[in-house]
Protein backbone atom coordinates (compact mmCIF):
# COMPACT_ATOMS: atom_id res chain seq x y z
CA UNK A 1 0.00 0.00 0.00
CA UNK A 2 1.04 3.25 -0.70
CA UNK A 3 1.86 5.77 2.00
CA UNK A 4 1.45 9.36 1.99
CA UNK A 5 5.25 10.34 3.29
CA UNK A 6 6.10 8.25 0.42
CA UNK A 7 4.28 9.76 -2.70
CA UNK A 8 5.81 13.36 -0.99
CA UNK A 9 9.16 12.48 -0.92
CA UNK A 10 9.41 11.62 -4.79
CA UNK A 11 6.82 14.54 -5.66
CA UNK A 12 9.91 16.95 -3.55
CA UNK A 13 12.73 15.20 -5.10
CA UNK A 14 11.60 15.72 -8.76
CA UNK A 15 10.84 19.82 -7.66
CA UNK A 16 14.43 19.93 -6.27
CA UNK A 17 16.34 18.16 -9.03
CA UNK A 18 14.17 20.50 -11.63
CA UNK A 19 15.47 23.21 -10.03
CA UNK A 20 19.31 21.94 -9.63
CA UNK A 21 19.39 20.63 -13.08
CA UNK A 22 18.25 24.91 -13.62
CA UNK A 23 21.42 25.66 -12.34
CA UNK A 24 23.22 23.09 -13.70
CA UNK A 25 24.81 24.16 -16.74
CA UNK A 26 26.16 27.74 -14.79
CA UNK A 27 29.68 27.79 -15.26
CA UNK A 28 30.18 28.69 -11.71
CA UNK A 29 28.39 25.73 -10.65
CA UNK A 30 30.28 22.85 -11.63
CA UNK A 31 30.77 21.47 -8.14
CA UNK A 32 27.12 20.35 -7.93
CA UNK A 33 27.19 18.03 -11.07
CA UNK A 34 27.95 14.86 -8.38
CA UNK A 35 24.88 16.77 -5.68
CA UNK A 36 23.07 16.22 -8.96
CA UNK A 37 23.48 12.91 -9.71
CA UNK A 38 22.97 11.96 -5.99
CA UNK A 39 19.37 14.01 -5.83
CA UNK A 40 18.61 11.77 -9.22
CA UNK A 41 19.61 8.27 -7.38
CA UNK A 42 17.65 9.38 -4.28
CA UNK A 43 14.99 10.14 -6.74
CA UNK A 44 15.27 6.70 -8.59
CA UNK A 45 15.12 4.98 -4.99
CA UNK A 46 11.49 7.00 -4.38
CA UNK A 47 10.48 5.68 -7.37
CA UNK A 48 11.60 2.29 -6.70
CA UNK A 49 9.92 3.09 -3.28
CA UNK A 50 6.51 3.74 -4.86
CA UNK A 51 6.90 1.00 -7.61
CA UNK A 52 7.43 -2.27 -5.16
CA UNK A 53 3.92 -1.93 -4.48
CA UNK A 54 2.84 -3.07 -8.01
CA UNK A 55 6.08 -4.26 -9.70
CA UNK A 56 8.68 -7.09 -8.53
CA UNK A 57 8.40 -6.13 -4.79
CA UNK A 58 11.83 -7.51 -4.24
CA UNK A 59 13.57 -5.97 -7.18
CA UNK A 60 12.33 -2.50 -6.71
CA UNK A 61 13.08 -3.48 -2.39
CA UNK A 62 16.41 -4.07 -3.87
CA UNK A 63 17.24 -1.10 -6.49
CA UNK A 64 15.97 1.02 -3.49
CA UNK A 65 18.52 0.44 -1.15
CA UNK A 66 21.18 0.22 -3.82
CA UNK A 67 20.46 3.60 -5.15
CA UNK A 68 20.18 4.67 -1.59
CA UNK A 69 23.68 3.60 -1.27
CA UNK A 70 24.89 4.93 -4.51
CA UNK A 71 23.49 8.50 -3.31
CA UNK A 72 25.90 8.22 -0.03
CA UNK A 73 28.96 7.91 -2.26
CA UNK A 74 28.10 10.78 -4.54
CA UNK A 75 27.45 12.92 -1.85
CA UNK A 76 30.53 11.93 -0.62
CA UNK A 77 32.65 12.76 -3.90
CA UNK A 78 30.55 15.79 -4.27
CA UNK A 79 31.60 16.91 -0.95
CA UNK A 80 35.23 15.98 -1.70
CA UNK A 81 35.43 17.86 -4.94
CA UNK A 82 33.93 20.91 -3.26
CA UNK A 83 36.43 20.92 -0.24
CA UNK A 84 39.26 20.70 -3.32
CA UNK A 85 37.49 23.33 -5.21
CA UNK A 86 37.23 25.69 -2.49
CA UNK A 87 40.58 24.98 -0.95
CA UNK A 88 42.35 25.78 -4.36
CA UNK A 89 40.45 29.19 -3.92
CA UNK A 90 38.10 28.79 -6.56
CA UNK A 91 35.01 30.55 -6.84
């Protein structure tokens, strides 16, 4: 069954990757291209989230928590890349 926390969390996560993916080809804003592609596998794991009710519970159990995992080490690299960035004194 479906659950109401759910259905909000991938209706938020498609507003706030619309609006990152906005900003995303700013030449100043290189440093979010890995934020990006961490919003889009938390995204993909809502989905997942809200498919396992209809489709291949298992699977979609499964791509969940990998893309949940795969959004933990871009986050990571993303915050990496920005220390670098910002230590090198870019803007």
């Amino acid at each position: 069954m479906l659950k109401e926390p759910e259905v909000l969390n991938l209706i938020l996560g498609l507003l706030t990757a619309l609006i990152l993916l906005a900003t995303l080809g700013m030449p100043a804003q290189r440093f979010q291209r890995p934020f990006f592609w961490a919003l889009a596998a938390l995204v993909a794991s809502y989905l997942c989230t809200n498919l396992e009710v209809w489709l291949w519970p298992q699977l979609m159990n499964g791509l969940e928590h990998l893309f949940f995992a795969l959004a933990g080490v871009l986050f990571l690299v993303g915050a990496i890349y920005l220390r670098r960035h910002e230590q090198a004194g870019g803007d």
